[in-house]
N, C-alpha and C. Protein backbone atom coordinates (compact mmCIF):
# COMPACT_ATOMS: atom_id res chain seq x y z
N UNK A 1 72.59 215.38 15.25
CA UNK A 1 73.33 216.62 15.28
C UNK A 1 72.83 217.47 14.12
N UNK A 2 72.46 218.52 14.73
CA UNK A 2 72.30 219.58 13.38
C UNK A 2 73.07 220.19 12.81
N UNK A 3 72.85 220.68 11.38
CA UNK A 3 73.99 221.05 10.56
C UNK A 3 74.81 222.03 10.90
N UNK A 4 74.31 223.79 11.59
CA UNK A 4 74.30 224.33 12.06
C UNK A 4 75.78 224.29 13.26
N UNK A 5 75.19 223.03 14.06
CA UNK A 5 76.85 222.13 14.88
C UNK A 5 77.56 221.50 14.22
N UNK A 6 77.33 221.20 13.20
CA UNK A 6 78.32 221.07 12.76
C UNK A 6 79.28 221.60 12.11
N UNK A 7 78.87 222.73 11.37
CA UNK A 7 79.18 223.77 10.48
C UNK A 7 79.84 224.67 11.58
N UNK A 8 79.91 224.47 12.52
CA UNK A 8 80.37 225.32 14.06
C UNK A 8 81.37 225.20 13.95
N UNK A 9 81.14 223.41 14.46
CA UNK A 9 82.08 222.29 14.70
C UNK A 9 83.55 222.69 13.91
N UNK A 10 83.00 222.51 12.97
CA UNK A 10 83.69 222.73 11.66
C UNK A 10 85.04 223.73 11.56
N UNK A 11 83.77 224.72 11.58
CA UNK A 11 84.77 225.81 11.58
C UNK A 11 85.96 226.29 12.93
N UNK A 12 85.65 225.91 14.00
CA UNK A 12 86.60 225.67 15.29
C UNK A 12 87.25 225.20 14.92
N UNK A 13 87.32 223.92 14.18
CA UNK A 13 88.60 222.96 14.06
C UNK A 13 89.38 223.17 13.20
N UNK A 14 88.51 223.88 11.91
CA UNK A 14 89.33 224.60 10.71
C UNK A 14 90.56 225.57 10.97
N UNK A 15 90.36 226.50 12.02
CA UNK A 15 91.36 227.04 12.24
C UNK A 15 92.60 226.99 12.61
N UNK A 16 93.70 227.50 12.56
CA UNK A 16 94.75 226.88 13.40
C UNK A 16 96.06 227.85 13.08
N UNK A 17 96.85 227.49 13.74
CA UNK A 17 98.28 228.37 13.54
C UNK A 17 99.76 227.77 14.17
N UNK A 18 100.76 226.90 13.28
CA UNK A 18 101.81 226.48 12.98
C UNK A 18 102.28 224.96 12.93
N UNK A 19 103.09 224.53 12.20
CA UNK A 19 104.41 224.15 11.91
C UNK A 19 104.82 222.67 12.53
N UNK A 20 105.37 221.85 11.46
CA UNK A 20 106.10 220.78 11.30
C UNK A 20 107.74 220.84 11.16
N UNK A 21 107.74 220.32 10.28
CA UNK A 21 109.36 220.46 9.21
C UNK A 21 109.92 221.69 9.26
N UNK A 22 108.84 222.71 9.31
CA UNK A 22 109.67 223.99 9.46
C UNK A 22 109.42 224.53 10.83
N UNK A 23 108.90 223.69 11.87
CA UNK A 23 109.20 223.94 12.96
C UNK A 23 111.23 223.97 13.05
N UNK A 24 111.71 223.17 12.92
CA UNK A 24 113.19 223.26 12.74
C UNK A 24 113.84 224.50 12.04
N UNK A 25 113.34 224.57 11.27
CA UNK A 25 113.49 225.89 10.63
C UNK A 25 112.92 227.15 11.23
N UNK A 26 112.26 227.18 12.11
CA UNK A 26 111.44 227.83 12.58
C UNK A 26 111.98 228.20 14.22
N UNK A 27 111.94 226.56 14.53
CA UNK A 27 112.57 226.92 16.10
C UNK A 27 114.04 228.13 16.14
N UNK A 28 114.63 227.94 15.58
CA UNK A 28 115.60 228.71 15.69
C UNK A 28 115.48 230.74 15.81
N UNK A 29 114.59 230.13 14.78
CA UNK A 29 114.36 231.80 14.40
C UNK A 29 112.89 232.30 14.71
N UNK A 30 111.88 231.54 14.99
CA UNK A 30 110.65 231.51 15.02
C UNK A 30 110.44 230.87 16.30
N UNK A 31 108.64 231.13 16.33
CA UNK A 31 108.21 230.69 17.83
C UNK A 31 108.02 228.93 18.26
N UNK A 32 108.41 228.11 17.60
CA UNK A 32 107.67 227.46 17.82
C UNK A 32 108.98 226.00 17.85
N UNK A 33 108.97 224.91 18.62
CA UNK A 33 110.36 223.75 18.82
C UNK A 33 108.89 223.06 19.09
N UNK A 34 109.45 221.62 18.37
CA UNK A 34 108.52 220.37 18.53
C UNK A 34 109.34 219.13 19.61
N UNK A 35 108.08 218.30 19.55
CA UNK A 35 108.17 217.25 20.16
C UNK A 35 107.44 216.21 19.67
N UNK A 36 107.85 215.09 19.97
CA UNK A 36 106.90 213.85 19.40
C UNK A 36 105.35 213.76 19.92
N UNK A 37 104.49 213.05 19.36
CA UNK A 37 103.20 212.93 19.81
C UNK A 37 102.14 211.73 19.42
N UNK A 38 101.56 211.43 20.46
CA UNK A 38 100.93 210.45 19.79
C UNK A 38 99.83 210.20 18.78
N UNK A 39 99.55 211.15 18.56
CA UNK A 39 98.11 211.37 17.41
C UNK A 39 99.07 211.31 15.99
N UNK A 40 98.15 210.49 15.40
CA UNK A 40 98.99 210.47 14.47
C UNK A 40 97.74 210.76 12.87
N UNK A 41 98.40 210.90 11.94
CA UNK A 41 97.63 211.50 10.77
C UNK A 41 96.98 210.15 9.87
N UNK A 42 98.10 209.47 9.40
CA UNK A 42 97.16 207.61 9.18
C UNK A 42 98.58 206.26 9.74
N UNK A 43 97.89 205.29 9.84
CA UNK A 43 98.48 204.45 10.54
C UNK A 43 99.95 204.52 10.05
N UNK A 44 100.46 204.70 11.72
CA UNK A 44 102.37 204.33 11.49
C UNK A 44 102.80 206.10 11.47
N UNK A 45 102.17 206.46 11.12
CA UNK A 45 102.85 208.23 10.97
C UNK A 45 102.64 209.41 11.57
N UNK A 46 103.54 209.73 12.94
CA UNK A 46 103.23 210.06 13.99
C UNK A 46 103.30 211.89 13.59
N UNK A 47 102.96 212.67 14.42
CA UNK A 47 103.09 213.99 13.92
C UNK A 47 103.54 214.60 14.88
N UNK A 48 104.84 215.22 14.86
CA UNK A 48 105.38 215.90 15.82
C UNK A 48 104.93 216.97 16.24
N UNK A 49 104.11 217.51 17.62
CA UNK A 49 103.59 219.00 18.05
C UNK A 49 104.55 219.78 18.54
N UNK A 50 104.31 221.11 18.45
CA UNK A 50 105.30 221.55 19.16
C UNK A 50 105.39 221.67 20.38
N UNK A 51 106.59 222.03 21.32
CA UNK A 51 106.52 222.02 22.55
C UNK A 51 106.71 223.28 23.19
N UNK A 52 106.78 224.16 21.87
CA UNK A 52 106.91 225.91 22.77
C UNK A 52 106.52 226.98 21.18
N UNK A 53 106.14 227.95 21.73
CA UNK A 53 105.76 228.40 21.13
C UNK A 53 105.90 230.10 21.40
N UNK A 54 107.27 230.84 20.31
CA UNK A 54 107.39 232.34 20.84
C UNK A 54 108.45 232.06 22.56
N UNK A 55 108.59 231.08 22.61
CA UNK A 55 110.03 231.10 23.82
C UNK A 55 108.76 230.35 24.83
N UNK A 56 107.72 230.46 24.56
CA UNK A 56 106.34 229.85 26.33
C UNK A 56 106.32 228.54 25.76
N UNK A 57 106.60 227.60 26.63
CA UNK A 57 105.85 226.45 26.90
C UNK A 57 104.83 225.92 26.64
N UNK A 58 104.00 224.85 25.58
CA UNK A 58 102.72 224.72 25.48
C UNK A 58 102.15 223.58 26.10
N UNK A 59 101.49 223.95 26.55
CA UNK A 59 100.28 222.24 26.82
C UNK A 59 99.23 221.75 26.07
N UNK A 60 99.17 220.96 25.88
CA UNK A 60 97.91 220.45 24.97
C UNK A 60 96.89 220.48 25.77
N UNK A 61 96.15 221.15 24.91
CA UNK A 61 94.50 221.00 25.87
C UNK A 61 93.41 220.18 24.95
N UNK A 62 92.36 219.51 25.80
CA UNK A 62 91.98 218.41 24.84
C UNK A 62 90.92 218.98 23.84
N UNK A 63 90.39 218.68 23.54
CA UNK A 63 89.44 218.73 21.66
C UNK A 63 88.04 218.54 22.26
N UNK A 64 87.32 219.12 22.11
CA UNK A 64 85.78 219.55 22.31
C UNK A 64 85.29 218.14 21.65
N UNK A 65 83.99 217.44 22.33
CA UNK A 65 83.56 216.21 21.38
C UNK A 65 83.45 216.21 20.11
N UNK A 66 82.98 217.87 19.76
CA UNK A 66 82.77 218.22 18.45
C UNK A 66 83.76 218.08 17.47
N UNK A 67 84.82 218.89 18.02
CA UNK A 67 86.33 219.06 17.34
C UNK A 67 86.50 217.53 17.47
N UNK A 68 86.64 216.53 17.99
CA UNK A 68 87.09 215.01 17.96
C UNK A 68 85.57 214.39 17.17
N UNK A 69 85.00 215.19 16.70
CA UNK A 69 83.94 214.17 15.47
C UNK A 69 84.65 214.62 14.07
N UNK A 70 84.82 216.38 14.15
CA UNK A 70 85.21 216.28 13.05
C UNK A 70 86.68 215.89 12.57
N UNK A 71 87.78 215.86 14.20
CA UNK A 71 88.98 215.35 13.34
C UNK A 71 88.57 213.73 13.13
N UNK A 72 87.56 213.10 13.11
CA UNK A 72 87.77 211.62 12.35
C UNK A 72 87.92 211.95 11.16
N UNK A 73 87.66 212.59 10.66
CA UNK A 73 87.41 212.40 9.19
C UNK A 73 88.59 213.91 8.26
N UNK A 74 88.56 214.57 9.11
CA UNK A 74 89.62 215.32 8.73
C UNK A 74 91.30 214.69 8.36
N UNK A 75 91.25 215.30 7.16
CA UNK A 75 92.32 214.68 6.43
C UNK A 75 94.24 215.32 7.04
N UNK A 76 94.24 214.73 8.03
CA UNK A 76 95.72 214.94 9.09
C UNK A 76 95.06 214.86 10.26
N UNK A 77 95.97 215.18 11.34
CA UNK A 77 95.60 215.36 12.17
C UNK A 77 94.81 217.00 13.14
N UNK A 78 94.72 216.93 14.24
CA UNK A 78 94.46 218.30 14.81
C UNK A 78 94.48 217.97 16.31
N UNK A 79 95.01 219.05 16.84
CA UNK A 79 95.16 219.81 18.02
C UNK A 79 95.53 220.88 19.17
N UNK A 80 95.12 220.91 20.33
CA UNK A 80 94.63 222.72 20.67
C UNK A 80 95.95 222.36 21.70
N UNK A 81 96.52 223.75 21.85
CA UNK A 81 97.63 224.09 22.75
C UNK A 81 97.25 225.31 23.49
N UNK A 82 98.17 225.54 24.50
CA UNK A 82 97.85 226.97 25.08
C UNK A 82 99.38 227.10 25.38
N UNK A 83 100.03 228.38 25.64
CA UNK A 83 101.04 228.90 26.21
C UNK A 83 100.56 229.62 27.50
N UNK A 84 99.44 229.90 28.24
CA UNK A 84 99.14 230.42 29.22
C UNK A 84 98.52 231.10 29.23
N UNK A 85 98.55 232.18 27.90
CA UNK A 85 98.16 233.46 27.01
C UNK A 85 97.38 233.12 26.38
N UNK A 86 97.97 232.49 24.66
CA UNK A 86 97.09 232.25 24.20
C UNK A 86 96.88 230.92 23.86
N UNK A 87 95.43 230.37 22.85
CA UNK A 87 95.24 229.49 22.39
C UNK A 87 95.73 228.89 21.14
N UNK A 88 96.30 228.06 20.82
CA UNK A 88 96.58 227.46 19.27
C UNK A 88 95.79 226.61 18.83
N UNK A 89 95.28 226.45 17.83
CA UNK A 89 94.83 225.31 16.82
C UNK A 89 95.89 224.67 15.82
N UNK A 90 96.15 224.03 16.00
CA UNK A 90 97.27 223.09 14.97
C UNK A 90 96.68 222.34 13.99
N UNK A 91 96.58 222.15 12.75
CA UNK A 91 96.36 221.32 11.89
C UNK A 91 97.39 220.37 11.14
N UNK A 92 97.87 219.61 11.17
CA UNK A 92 98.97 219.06 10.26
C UNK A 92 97.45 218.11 9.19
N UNK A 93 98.12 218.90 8.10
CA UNK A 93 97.07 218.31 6.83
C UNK A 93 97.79 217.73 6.08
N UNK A 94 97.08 216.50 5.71
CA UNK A 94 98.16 215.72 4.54
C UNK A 94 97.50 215.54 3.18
N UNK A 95 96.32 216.42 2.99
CA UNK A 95 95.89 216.42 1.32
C UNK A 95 94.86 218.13 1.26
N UNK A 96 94.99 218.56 -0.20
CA UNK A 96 94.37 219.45 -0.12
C UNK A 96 92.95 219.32 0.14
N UNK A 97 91.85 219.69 0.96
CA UNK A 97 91.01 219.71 1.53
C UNK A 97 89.78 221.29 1.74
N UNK A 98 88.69 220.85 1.54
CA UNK A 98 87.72 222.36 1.62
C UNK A 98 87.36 222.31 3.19
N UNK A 99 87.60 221.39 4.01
CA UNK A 99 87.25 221.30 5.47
C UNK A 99 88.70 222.01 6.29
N UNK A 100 89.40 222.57 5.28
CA UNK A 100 90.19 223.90 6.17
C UNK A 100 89.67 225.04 5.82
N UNK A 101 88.89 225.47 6.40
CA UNK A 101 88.07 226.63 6.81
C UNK A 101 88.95 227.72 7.24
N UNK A 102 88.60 229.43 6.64
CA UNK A 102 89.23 230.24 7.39
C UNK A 102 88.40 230.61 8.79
N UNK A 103 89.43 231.28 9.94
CA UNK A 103 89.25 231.04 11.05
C UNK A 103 87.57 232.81 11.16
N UNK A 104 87.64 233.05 10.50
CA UNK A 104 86.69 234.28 10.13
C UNK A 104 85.30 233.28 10.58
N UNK A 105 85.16 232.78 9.23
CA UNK A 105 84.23 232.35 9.10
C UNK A 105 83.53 231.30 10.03
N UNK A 106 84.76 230.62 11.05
CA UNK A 106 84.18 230.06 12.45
C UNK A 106 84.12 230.85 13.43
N UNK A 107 84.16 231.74 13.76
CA UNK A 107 84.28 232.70 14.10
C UNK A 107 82.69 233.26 14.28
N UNK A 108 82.07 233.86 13.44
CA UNK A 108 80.75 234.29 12.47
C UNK A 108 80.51 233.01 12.97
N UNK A 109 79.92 231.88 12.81
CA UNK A 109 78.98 231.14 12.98
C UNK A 109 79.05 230.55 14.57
N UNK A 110 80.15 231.02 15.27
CA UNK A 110 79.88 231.21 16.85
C UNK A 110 79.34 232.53 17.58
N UNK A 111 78.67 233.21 16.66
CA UNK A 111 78.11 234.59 17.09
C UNK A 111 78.81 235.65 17.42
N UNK A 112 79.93 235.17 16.91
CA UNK A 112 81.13 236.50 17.05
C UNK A 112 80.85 237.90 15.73
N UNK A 113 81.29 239.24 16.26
CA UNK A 113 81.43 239.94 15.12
C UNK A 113 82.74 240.32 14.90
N UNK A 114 83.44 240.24 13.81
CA UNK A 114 84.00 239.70 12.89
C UNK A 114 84.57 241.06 12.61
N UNK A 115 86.15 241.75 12.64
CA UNK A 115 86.58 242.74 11.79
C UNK A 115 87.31 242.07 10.30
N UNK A 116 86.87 243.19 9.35
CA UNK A 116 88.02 242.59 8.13
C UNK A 116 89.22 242.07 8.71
N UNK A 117 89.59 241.05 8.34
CA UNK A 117 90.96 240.27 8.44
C UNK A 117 92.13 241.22 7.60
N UNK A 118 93.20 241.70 8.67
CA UNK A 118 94.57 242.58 7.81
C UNK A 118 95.78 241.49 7.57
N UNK A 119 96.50 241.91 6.66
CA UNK A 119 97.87 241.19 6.61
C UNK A 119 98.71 241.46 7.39
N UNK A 120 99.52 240.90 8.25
CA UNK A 120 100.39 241.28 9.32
C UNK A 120 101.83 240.47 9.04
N UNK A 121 102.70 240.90 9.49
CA UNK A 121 103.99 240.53 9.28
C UNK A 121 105.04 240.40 11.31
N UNK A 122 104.50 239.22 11.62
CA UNK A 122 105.39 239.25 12.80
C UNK A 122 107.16 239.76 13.50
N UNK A 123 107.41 239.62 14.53
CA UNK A 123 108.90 240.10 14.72
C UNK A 123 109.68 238.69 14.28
N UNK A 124 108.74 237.53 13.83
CA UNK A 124 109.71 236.63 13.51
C UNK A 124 109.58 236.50 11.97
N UNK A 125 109.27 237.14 11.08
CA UNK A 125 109.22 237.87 9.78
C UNK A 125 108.52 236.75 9.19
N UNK A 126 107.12 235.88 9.74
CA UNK A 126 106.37 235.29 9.55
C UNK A 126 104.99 236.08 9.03
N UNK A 127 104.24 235.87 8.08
CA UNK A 127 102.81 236.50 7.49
C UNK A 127 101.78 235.87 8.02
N UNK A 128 101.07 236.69 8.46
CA UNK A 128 99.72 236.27 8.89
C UNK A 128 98.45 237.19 8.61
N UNK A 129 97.39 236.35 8.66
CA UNK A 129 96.26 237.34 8.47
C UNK A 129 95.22 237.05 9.89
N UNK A 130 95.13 238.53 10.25
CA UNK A 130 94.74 238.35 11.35
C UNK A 130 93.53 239.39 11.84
N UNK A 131 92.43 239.31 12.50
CA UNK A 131 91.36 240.01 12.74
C UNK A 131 90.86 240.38 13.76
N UNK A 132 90.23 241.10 14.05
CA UNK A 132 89.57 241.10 16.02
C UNK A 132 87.89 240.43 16.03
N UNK A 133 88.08 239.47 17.55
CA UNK A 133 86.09 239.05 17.59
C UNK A 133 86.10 239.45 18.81
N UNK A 134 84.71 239.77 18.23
CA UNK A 134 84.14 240.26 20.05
C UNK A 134 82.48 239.94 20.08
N UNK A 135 82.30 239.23 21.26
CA UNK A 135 80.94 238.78 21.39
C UNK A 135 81.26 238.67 23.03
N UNK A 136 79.87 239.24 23.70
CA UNK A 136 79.21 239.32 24.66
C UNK A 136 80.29 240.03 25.70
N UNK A 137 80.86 241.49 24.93
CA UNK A 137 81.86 241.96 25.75
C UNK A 137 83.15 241.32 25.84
N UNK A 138 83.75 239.86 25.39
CA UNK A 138 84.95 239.30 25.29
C UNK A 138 85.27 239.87 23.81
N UNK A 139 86.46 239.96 23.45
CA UNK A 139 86.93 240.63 22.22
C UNK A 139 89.00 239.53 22.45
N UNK A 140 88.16 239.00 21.51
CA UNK A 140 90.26 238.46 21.27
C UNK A 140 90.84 238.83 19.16
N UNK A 141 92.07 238.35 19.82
CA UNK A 141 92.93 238.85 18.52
C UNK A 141 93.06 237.46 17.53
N UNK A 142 92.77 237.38 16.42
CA UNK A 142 92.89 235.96 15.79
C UNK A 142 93.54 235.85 14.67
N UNK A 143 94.72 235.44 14.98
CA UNK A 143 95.74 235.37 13.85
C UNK A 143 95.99 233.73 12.62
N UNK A 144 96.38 233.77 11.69
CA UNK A 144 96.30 232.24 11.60
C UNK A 144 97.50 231.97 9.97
N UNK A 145 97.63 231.43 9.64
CA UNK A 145 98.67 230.93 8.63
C UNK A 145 99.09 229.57 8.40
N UNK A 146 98.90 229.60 6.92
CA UNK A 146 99.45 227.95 6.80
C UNK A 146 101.00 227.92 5.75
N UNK A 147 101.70 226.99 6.79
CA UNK A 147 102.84 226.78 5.37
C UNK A 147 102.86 225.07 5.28
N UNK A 148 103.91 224.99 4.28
CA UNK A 148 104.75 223.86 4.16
C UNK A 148 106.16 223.71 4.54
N UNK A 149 107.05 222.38 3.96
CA UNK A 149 108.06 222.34 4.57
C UNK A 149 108.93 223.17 3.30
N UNK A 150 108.33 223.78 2.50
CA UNK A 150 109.05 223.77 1.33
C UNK A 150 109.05 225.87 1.12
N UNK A 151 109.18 226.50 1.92
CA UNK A 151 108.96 227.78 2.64
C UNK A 151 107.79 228.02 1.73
N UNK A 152 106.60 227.73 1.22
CA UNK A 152 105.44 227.75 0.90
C UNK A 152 104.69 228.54 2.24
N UNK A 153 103.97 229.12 1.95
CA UNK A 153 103.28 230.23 3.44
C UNK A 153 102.06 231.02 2.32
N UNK A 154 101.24 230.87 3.20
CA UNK A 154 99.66 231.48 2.67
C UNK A 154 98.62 232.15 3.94
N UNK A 155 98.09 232.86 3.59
CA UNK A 155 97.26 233.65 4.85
C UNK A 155 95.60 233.29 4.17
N UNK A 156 95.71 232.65 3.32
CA UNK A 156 94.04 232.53 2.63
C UNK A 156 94.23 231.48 2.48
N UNK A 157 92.91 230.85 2.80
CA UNK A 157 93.17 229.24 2.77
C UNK A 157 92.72 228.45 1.63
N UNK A 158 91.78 229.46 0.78
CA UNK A 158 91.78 229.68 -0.84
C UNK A 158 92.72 229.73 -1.32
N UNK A 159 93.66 230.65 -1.46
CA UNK A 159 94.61 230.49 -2.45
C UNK A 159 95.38 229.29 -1.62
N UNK A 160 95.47 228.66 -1.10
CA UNK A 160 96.16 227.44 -0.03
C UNK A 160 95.81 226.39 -0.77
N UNK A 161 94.45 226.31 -0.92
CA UNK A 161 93.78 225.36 -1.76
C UNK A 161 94.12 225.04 -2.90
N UNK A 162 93.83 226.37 -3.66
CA UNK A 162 94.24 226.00 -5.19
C UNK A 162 95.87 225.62 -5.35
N UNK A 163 96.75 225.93 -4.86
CA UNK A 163 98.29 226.15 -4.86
C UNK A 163 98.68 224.68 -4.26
N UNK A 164 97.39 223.92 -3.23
CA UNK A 164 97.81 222.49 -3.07
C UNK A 164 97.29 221.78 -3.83
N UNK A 165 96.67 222.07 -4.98
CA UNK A 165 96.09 221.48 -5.90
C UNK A 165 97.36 220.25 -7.13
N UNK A 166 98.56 221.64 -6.55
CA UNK A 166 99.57 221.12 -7.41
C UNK A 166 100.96 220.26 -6.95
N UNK A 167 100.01 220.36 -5.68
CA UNK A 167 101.25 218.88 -4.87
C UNK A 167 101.77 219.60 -3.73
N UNK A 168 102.77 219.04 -3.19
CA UNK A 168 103.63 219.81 -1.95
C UNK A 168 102.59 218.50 -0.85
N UNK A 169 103.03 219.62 0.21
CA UNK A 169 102.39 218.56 1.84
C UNK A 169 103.60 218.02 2.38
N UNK A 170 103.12 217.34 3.34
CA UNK A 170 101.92 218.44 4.37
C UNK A 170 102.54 219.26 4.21
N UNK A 171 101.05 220.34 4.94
CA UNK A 171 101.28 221.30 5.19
C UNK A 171 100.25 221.23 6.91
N UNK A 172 101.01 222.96 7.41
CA UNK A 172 100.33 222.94 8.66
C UNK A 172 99.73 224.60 8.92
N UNK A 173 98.71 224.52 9.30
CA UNK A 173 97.43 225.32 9.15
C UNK A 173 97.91 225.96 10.70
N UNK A 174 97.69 227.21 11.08
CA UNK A 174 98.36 227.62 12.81
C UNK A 174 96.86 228.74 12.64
N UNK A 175 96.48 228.42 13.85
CA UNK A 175 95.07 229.83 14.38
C UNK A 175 96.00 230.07 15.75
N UNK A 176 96.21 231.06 16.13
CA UNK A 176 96.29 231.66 17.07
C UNK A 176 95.47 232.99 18.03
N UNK A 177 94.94 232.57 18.91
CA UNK A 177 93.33 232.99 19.61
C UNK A 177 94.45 233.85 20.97
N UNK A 178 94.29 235.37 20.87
CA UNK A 178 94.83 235.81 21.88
C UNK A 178 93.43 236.70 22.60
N UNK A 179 93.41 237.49 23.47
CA UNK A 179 92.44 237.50 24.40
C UNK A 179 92.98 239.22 24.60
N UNK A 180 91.71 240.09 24.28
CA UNK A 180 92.33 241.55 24.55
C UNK A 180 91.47 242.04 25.65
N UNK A 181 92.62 242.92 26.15
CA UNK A 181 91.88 243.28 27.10
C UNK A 181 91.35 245.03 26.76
């Protein structure tokens, strides 16, 4: 495998958009109610996905070979949902890590072009930073945010980094891939 795929790889899986512990906190007021699951982050410790997301229904859709090379070694777990609309990337991370990638920069190395990423503030008074890609005439909307259970919330996965430097976790990394028309 060349680096190139992997550095792809990489960055696909890096992305992601929502919620554990504050799924509960969240379901109520926010998009997103969990459910149990079997992937789990290290032996014995299962990670609950969610099961809706914004009031839609999600399904899990499965992980590219790529995305399942790099979650071996990725520190939590990962996986892709859809509501019908759009796509999710889920990360539940259980240590601070440089293999959470912002979703930009996977993005760019799938031949996408890339608008500056803005700060956005949802109707569920959630922060996100979010950008437009468009390659070969497809153009989607890509939103993404990581918190903890501890109302901790970051839109840069830099300052995410340094700020888990000092403990907390998990935390969960949310990309959300919508599709414009």
């Amino acid at each position: 495998m060349n680096v190139r795929t992997f550095y792809v790889g990489a960055l696909l899986v890096a992305g992601a958009l929502p919620l554990m512990a504050p799924l509960s906190r969240i379901a109520g007021s926010a998009p997103l109610a969990a459910a149990s699951s079997e992937l789990r982050t290290s032996p014995g410790t299962p990670v609950e996905w969610p099961t809706m997301f914004r009031h839609q229904p999600l399904t899990r859709l499965a992980l590219t070979p790529l995305e399942e090379r790099f979650a071996q070694r990725f520190p939590g777990a990962i996986a892709r949902f859809t509501d019908g609309e759009r796509v999710l990337t889920l990360r539940h991370v259980t240590r601070p890590t440089r293999q959470l990638h912002p979703a930009a920069d996977r993005f760019k190395a799938l031949g996408y072009e890339v608008t500056q990423a803005k700060p956005m503030v949802d109707a569920y008074e959630q922060s996100w930073s979010c950008f437009a890609a468009t390659r070969d005439g497809r153009r989607v909307r890509v939103c993404e945010r990581i918190h903890d259970e501890a109302d901790g919330a970051w839109t840069d996965t830099s300052a995410w980094f340094w700020a888990a430097q000092y403990g907390g976790g998990p935390w969960w990394a949310v990309t959300v891939v919508t599709p414009e028309s």
